[in-house]
N, C-alpha and C. Protein backbone atom coordinates (compact mmCIF):
# COMPACT_ATOMS: atom_id res chain seq x y z
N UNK A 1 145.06 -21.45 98.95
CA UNK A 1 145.87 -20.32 98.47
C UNK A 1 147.26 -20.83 98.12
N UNK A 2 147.93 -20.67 96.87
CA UNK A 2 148.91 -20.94 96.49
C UNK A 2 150.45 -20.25 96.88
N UNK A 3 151.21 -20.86 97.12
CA UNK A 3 152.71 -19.96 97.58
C UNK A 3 152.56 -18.95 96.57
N UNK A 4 152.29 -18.80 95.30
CA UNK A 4 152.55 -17.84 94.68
C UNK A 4 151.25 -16.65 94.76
N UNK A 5 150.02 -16.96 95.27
CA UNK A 5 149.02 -16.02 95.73
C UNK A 5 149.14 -15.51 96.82
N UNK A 6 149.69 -16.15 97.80
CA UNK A 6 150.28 -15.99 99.49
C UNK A 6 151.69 -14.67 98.90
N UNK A 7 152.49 -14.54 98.22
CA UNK A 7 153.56 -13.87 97.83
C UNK A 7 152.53 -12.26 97.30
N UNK A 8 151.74 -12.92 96.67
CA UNK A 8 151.35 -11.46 96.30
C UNK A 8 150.80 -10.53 97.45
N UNK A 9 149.83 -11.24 98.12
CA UNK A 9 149.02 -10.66 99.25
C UNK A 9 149.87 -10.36 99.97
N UNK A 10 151.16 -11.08 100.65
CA UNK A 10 152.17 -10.06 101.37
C UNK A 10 152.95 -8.99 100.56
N UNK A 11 152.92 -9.02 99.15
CA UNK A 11 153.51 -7.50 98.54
C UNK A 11 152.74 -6.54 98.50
N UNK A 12 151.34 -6.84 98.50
CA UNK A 12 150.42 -6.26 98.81
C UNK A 12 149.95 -5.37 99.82
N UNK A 13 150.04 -5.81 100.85
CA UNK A 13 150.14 -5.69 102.33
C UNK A 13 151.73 -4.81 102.82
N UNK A 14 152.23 -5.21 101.98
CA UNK A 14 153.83 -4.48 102.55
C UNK A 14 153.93 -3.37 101.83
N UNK A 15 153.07 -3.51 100.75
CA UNK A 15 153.17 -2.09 100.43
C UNK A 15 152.39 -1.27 100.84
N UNK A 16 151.46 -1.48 101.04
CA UNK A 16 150.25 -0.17 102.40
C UNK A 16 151.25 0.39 103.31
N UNK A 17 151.89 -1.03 103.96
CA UNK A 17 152.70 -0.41 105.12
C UNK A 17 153.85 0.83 104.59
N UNK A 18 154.20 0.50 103.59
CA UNK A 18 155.30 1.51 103.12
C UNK A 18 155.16 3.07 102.51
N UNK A 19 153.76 2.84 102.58
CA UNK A 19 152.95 4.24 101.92
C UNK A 19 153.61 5.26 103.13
N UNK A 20 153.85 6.66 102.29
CA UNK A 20 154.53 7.49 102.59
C UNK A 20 154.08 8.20 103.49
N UNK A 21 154.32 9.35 104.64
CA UNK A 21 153.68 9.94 105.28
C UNK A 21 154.53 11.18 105.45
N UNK A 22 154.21 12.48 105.11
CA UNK A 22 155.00 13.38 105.30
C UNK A 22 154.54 14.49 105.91
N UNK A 23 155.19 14.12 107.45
CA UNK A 23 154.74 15.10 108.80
C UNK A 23 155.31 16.80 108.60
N UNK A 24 154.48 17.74 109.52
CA UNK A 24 154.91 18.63 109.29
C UNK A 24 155.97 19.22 109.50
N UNK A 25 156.38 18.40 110.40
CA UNK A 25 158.17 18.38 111.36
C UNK A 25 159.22 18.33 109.92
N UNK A 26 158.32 17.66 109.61
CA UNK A 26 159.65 17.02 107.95
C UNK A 26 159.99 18.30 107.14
N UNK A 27 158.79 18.76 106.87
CA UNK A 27 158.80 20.59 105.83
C UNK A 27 159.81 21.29 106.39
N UNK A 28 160.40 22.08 105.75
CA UNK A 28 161.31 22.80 106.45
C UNK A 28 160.92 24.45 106.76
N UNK A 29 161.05 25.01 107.54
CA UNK A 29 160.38 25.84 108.33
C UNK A 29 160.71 27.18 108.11
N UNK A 30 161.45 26.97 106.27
CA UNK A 30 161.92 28.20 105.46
C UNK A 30 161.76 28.58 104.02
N UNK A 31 160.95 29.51 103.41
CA UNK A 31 160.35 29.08 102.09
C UNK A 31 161.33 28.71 101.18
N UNK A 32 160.79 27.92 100.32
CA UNK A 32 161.86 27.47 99.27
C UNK A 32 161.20 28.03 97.82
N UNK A 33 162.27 27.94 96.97
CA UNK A 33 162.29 27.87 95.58
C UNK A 33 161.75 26.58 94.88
N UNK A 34 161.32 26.84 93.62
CA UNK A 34 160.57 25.68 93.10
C UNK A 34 161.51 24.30 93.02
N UNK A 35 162.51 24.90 92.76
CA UNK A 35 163.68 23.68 92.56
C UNK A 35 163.36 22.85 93.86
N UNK A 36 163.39 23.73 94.69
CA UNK A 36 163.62 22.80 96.03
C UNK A 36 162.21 22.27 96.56
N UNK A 37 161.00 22.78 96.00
CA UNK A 37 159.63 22.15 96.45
C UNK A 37 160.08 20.69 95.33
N UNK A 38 160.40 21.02 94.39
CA UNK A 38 159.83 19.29 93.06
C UNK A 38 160.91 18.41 93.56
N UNK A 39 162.74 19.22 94.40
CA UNK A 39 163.07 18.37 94.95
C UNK A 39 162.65 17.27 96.37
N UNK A 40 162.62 18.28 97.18
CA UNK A 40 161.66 17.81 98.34
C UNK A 40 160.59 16.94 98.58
N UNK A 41 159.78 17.02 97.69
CA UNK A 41 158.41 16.01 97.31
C UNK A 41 158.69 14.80 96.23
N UNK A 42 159.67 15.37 95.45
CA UNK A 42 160.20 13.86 95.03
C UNK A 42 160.95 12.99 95.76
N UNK A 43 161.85 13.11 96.51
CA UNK A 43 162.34 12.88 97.74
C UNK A 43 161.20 11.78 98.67
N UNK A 44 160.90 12.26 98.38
CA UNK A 44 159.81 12.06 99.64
C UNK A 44 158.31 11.17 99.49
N UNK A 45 158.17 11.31 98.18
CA UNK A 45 156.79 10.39 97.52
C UNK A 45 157.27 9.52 96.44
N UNK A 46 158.78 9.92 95.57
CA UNK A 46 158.96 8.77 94.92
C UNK A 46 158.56 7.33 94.91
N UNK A 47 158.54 6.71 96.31
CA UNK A 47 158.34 5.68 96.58
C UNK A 47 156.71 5.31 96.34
N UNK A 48 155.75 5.91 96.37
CA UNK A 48 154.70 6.10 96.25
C UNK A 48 154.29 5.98 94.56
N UNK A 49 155.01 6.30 93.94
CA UNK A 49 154.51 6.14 92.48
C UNK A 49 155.22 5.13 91.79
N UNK A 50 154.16 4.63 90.77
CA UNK A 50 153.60 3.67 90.13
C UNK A 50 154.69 3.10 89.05
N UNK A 51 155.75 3.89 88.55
CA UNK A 51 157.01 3.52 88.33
C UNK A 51 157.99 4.79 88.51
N UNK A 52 158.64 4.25 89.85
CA UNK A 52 159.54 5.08 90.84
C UNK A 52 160.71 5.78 89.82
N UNK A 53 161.05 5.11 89.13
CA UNK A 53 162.24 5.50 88.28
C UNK A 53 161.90 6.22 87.14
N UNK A 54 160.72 6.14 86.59
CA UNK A 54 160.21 7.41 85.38
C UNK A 54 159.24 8.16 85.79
N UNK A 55 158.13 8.19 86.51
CA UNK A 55 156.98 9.45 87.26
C UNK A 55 157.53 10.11 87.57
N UNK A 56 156.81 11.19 87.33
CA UNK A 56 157.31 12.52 87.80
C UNK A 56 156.60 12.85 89.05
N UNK A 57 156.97 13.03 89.96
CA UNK A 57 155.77 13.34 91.40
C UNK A 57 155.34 14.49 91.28
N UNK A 58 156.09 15.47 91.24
CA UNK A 58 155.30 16.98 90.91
C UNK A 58 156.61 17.98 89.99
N UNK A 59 155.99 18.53 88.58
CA UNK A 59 156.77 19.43 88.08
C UNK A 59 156.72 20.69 88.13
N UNK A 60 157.19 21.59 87.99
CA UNK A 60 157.22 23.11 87.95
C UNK A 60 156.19 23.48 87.29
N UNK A 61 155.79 22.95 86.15
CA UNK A 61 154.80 23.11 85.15
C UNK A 61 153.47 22.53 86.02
N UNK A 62 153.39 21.28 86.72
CA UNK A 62 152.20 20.99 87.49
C UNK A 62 151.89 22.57 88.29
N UNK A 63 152.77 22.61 88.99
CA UNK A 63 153.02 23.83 90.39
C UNK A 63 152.00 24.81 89.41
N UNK A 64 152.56 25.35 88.67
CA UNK A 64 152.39 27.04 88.28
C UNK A 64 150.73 26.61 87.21
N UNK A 65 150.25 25.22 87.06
CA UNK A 65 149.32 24.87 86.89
C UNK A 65 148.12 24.97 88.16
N UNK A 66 148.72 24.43 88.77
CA UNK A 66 147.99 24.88 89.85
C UNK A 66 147.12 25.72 90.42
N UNK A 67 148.44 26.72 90.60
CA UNK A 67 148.40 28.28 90.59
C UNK A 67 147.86 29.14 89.97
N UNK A 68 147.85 29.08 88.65
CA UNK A 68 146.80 29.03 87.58
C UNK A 68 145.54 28.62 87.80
N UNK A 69 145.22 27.63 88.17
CA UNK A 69 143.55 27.15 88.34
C UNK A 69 143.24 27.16 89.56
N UNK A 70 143.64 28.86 90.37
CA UNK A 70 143.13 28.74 91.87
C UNK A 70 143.41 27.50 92.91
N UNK A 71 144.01 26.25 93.19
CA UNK A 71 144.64 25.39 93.72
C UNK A 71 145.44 25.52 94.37
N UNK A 72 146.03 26.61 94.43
CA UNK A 72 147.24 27.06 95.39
C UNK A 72 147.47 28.49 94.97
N UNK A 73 147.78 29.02 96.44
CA UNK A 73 148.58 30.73 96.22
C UNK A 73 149.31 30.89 95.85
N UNK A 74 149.51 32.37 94.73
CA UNK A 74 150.41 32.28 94.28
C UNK A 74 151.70 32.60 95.30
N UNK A 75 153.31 31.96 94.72
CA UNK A 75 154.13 31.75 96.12
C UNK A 75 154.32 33.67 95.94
N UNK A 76 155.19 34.17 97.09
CA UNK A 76 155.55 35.29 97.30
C UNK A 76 157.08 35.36 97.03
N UNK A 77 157.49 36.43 96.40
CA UNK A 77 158.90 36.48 95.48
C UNK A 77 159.43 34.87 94.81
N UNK A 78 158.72 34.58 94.16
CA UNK A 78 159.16 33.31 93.88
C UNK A 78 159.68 31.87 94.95
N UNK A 79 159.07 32.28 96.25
CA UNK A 79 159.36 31.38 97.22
C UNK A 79 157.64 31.02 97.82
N UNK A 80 157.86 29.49 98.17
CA UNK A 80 156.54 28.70 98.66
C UNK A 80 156.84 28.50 100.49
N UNK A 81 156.08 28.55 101.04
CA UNK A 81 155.93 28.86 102.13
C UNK A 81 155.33 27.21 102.41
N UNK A 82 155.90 26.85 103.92
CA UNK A 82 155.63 25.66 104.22
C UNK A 82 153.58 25.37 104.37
N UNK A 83 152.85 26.53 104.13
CA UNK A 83 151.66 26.32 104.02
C UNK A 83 151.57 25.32 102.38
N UNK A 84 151.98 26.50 101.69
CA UNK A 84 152.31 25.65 100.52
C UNK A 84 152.59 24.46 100.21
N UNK A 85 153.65 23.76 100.83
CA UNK A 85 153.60 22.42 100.61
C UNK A 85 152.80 21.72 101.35
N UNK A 86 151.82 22.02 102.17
CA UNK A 86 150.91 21.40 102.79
C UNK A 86 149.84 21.08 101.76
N UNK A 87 149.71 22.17 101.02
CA UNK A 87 148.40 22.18 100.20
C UNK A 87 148.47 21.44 98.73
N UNK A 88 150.21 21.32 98.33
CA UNK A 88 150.51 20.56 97.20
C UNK A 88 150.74 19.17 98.01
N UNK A 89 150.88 18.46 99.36
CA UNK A 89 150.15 17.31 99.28
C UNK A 89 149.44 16.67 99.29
N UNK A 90 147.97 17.70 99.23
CA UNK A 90 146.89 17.43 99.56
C UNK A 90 146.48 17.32 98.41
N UNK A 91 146.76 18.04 97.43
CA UNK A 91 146.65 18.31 95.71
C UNK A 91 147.46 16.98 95.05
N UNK A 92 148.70 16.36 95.32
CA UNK A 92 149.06 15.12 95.13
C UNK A 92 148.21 14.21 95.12
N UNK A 93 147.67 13.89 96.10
CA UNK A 93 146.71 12.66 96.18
C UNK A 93 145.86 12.60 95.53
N UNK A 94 144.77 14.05 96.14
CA UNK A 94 143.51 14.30 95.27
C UNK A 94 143.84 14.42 93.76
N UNK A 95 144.87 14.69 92.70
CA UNK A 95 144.82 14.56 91.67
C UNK A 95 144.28 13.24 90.90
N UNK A 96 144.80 12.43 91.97
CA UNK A 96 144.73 10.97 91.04
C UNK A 96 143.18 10.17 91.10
N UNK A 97 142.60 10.90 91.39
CA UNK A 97 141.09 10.23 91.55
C UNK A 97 139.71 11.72 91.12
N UNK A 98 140.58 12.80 91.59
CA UNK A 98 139.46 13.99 91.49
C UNK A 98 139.60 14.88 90.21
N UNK A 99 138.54 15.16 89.71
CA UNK A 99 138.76 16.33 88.55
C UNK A 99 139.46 18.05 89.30
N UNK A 100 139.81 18.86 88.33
CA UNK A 100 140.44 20.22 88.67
C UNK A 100 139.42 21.01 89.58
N UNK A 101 138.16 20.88 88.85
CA UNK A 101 137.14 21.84 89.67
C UNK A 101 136.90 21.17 90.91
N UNK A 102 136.66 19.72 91.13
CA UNK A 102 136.66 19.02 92.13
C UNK A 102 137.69 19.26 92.95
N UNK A 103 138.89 19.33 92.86
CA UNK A 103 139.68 19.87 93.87
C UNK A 103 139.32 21.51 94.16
N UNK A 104 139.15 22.15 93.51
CA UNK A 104 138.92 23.74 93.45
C UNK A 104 137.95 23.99 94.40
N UNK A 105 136.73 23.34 94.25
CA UNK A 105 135.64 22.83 95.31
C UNK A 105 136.17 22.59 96.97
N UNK A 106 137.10 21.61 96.88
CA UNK A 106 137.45 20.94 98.08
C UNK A 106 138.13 21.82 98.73
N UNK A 107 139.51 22.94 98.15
CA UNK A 107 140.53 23.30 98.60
C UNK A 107 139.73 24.52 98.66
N UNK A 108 138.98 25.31 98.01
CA UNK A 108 138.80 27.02 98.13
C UNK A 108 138.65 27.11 99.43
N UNK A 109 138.06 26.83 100.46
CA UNK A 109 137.50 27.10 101.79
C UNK A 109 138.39 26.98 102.30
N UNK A 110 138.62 26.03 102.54
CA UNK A 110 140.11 25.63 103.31
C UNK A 110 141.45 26.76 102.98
N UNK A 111 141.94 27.29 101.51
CA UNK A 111 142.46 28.63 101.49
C UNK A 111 141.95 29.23 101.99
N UNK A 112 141.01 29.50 101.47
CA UNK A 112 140.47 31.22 101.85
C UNK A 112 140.35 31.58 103.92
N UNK A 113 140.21 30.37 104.27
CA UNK A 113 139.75 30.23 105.65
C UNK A 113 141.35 30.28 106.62
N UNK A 114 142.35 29.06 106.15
CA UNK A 114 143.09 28.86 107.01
C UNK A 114 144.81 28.99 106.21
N UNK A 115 144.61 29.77 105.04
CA UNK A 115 146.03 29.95 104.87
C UNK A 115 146.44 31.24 104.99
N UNK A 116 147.48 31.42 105.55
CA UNK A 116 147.88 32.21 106.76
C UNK A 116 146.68 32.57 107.54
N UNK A 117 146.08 31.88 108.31
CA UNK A 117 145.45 32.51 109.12
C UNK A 117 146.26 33.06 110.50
N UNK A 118 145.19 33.70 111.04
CA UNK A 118 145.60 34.83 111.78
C UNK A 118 144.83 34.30 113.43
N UNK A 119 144.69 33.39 113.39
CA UNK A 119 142.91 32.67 114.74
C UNK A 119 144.05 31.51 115.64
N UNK A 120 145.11 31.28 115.00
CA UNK A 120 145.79 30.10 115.43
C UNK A 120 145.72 28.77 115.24
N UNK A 121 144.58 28.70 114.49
CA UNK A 121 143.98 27.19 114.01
C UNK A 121 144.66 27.38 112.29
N UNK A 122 145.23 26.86 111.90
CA UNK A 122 145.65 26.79 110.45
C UNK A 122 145.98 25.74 109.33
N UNK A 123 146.07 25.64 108.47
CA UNK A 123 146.58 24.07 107.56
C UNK A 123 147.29 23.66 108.22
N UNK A 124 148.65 23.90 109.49
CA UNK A 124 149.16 22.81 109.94
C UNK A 124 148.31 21.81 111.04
N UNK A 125 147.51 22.32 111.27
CA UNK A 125 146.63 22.04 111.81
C UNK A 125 145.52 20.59 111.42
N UNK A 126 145.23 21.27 110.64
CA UNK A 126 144.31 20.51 109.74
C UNK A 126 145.08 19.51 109.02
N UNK A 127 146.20 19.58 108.54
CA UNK A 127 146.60 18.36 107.95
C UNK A 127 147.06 17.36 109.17
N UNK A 128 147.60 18.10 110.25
CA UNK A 128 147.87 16.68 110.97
C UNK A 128 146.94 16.37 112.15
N UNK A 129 145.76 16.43 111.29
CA UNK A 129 144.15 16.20 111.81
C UNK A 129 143.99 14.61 111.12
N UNK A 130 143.83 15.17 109.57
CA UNK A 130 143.50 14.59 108.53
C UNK A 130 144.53 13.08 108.32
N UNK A 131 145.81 13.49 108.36
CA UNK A 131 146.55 12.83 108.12
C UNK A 131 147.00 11.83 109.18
N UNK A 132 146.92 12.00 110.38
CA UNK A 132 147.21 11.36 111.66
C UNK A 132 145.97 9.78 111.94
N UNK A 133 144.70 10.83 111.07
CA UNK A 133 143.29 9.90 111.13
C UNK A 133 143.85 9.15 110.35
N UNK A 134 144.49 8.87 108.86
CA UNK A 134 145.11 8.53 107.91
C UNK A 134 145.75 7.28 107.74
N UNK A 135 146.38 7.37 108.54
CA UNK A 135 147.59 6.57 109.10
C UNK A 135 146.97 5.66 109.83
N UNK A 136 146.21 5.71 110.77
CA UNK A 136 145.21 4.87 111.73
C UNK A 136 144.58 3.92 110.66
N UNK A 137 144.39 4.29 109.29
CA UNK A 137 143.51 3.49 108.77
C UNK A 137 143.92 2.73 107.76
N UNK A 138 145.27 2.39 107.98
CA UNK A 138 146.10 1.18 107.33
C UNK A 138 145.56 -0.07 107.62
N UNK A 139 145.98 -0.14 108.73
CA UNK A 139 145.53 -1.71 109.47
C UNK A 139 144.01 -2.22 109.03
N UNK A 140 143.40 -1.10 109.33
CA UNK A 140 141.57 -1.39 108.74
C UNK A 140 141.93 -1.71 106.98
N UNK A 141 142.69 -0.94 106.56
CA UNK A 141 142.67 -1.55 105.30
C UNK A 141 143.45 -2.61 104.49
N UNK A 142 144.28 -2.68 105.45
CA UNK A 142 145.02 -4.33 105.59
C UNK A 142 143.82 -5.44 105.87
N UNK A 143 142.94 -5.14 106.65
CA UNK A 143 142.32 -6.48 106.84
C UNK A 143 141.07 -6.65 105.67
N UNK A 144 140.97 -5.21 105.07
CA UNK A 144 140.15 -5.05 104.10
C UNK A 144 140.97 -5.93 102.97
N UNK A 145 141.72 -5.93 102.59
CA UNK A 145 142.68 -6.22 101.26
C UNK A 145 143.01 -7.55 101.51
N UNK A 146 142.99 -8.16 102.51
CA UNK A 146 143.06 -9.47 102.86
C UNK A 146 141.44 -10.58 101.98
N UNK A 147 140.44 -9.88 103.06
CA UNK A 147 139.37 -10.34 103.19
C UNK A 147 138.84 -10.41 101.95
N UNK A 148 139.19 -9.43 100.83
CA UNK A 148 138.91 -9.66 99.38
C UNK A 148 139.70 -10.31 98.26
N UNK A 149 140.78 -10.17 98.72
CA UNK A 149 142.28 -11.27 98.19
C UNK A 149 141.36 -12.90 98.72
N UNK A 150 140.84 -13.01 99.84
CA UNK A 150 140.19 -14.45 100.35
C UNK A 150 139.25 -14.88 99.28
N UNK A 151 138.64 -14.13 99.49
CA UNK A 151 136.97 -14.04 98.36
C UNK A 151 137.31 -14.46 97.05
N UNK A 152 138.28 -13.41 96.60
CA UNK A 152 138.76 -13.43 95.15
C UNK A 152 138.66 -15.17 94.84
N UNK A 153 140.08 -15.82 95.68
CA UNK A 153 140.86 -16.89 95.87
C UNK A 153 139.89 -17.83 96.10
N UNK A 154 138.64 -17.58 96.33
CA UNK A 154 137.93 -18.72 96.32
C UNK A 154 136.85 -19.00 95.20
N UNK A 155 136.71 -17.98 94.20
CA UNK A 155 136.54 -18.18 92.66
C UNK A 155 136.55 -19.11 92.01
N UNK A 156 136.21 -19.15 90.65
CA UNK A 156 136.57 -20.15 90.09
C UNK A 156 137.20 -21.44 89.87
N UNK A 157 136.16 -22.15 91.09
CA UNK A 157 136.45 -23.14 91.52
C UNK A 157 136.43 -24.52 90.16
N UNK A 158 135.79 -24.23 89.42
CA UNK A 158 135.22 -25.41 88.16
C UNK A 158 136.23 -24.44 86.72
N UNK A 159 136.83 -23.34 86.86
CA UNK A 159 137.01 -22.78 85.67
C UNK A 159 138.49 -24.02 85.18
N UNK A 160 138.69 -23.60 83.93
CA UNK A 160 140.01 -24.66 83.69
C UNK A 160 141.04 -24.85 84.59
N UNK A 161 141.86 -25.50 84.83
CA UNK A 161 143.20 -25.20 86.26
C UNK A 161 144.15 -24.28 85.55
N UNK A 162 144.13 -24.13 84.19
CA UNK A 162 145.24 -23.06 83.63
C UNK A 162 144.80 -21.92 83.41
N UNK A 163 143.50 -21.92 83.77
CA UNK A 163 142.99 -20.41 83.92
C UNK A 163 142.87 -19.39 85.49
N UNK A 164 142.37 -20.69 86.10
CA UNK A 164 142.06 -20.07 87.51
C UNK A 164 142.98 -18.93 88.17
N UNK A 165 144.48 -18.85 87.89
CA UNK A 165 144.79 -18.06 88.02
C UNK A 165 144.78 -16.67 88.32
N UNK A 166 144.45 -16.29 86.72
CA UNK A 166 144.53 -15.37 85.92
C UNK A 166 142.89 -14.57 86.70
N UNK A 167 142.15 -15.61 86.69
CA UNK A 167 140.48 -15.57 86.62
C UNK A 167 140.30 -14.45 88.12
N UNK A 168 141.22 -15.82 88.95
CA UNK A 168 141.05 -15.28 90.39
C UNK A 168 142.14 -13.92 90.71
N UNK A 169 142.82 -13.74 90.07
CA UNK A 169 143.64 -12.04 89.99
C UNK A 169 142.57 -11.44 89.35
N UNK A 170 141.98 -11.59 88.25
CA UNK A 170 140.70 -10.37 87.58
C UNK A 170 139.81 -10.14 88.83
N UNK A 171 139.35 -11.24 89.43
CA UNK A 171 137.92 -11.34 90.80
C UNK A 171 138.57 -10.56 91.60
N UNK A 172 139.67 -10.83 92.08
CA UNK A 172 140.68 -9.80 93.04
C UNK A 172 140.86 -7.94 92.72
N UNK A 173 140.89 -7.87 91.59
CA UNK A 173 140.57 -6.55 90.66
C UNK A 173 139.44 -6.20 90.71
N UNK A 174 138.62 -6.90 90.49
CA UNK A 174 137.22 -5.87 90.09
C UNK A 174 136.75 -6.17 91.52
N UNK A 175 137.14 -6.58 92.67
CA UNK A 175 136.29 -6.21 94.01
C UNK A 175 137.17 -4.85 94.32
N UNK A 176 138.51 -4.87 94.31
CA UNK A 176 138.82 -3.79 94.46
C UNK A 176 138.54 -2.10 93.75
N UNK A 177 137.95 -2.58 92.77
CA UNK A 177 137.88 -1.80 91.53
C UNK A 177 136.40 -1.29 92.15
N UNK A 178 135.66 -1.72 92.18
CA UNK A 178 134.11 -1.89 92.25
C UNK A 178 134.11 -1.11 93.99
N UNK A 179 135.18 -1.24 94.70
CA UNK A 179 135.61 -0.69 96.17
C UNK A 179 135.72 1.18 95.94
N UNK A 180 136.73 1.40 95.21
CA UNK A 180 137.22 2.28 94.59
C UNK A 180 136.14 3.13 93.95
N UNK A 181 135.39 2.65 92.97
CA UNK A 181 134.68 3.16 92.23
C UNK A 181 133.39 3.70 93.17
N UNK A 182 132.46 3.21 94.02
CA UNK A 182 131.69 3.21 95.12
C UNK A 182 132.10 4.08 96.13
N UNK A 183 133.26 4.31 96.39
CA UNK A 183 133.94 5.80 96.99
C UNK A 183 134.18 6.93 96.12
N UNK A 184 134.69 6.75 95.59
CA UNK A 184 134.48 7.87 94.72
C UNK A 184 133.28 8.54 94.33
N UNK A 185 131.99 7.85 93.97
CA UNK A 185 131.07 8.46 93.61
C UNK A 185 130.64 9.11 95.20
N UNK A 186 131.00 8.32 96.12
CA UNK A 186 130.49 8.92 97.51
C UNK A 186 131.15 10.39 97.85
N UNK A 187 132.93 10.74 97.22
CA UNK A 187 133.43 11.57 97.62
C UNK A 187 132.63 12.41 96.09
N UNK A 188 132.25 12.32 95.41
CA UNK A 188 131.88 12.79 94.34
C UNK A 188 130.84 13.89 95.04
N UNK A 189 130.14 12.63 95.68
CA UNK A 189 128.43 13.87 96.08
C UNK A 189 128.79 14.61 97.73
N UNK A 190 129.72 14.21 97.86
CA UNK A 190 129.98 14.97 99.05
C UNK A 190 130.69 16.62 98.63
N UNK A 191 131.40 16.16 97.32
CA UNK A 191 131.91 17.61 97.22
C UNK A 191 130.91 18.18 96.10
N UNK A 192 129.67 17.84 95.38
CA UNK A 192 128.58 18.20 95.00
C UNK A 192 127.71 19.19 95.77
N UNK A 193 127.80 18.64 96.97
CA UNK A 193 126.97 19.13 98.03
C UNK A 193 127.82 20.49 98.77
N UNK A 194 129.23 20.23 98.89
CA UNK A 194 129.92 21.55 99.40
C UNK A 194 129.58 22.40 98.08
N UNK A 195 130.00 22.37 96.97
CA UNK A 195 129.57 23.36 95.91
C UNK A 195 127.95 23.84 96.38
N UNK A 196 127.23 22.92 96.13
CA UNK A 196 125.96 23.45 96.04
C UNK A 196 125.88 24.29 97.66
N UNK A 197 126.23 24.11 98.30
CA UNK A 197 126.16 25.12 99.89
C UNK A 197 126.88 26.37 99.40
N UNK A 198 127.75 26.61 99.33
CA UNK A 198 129.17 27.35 98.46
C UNK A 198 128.15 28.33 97.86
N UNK A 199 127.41 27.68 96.12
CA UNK A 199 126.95 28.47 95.85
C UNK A 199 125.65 29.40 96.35
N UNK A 200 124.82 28.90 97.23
CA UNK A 200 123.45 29.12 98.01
C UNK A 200 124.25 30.48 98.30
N UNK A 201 125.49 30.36 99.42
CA UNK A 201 126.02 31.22 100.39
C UNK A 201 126.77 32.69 99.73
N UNK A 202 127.40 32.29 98.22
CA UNK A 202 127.28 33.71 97.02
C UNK A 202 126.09 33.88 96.63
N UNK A 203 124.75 33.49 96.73
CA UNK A 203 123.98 33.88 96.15
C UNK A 203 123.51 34.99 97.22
N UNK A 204 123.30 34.34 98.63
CA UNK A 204 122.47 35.02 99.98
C UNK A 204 123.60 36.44 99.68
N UNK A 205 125.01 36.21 99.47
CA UNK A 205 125.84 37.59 99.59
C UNK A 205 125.65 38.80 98.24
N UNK A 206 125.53 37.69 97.71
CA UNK A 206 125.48 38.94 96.43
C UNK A 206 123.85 39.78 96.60
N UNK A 207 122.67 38.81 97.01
CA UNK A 207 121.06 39.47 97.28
C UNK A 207 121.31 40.34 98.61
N UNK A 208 122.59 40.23 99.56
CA UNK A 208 122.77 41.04 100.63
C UNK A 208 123.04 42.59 99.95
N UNK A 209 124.21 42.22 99.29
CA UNK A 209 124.88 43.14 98.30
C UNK A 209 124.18 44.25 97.83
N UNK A 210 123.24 43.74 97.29
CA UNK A 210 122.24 44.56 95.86
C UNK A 210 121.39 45.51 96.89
N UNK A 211 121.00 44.48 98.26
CA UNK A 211 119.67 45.50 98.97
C UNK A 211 120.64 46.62 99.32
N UNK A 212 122.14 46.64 100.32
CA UNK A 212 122.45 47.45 100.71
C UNK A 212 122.64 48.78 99.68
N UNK A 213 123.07 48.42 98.40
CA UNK A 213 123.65 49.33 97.24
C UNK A 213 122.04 50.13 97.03
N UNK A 214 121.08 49.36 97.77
CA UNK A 214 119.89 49.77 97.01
C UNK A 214 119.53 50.77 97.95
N UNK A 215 119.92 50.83 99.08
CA UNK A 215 119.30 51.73 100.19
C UNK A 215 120.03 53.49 99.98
């Protein structure tokens, strides 16, 4: 491994560690205005995107998109409620890998079930379920990102010496890529399968529906 492949794998690695985490302690515990949700979350995930100084982390126009495609409630007098920003960071992430209906899928239950709920179990709940597990699984994926940075690096052993480089960063890519892609289709049929339950469970209600109207 070369000083200059050894440099990457620790920017690599230092950047997992730096991935953002935003507890519920952090939200503030008073609804805000939109200004202050796109401020707040930019604040706060800038660091997280892919060029910090031009991405936009979330716009007003994302928000009321959202809101629009069932993804989030609409806020009350023009103010978002700290449920709210629970559910636009959950919508952050999942954007960048999931389609609209695919989130719509993922998130309806979870609204309909635990925002404002009334049982004591609620999205704050659940996110620092989700997210706590989250965090635990850096280190596992530090040693993951290592172990394929190794693999990569041991590539193209016969290719030209002015290529190997280049060769062994592509091998380094497409294991990760090929990582990526193999989850996804897994989170794919997992939320296939919540739809298809989803719909079974309007169907049993609506055939409930019809007998009672029928009696």
């Amino acid at each position: 491994m070369t000083i200059d492949s050894r440099d990457l794998l620790n920017s690599i690695l230092n950047s997992l560690a730096r991935i953002e985490y935003i507890r519920p302690d952090d939200i503030p515990n008073i609804d805000l205005y939109m200004d202050q949700v796109t401020t707040f979350m930019d604040k706060r995930l800038r660091s997280a995107a892919r060029n910090p100084g031009d991405d936009k982390v979330l716009t007003k126009t994302m928000i009321n998109n959202y809101a629009k495609n069932d993804l989030l409630p609409s806020p009350e007098k023009k103010k978002y409620s700290k449920e709210h920003m629970l559910l636009l960071i959950f919508i952050y992430y999942y954007k960048n890998i999931l389609s609209i209906g695919d989130i719509q899928t993922l998130l309806a239950p979870i609204t309909q079930k635990f925002f404002k709920s009334e049982s004591g179990y609620g999205l704050e709940e659940i996110y620092n379920e989700v997210f706590g597990m989250e965090r635990e699984e850096i280190e596992a994926l530090k040693e993951q990102v290592k172990d394929k940075f190794e693999r990569a690096e041991a590539t193209f052993g016969d290719a030209p010496e002015e290529d190997r480089e280049f060769l062994r960063k592509f091998s380094f890519i497409c294991l990760l890529s090929f990582d990526v892609y193999v989850k996804k289709l897994l989170v794919e049929k997992l939320i296939d399968d919540l739809r298809e339950q989803g719909d079974k469970k309007d169907k049993r209600s609506e055939t409930k529906k019809n007998k009672n109207e029928e009696k």
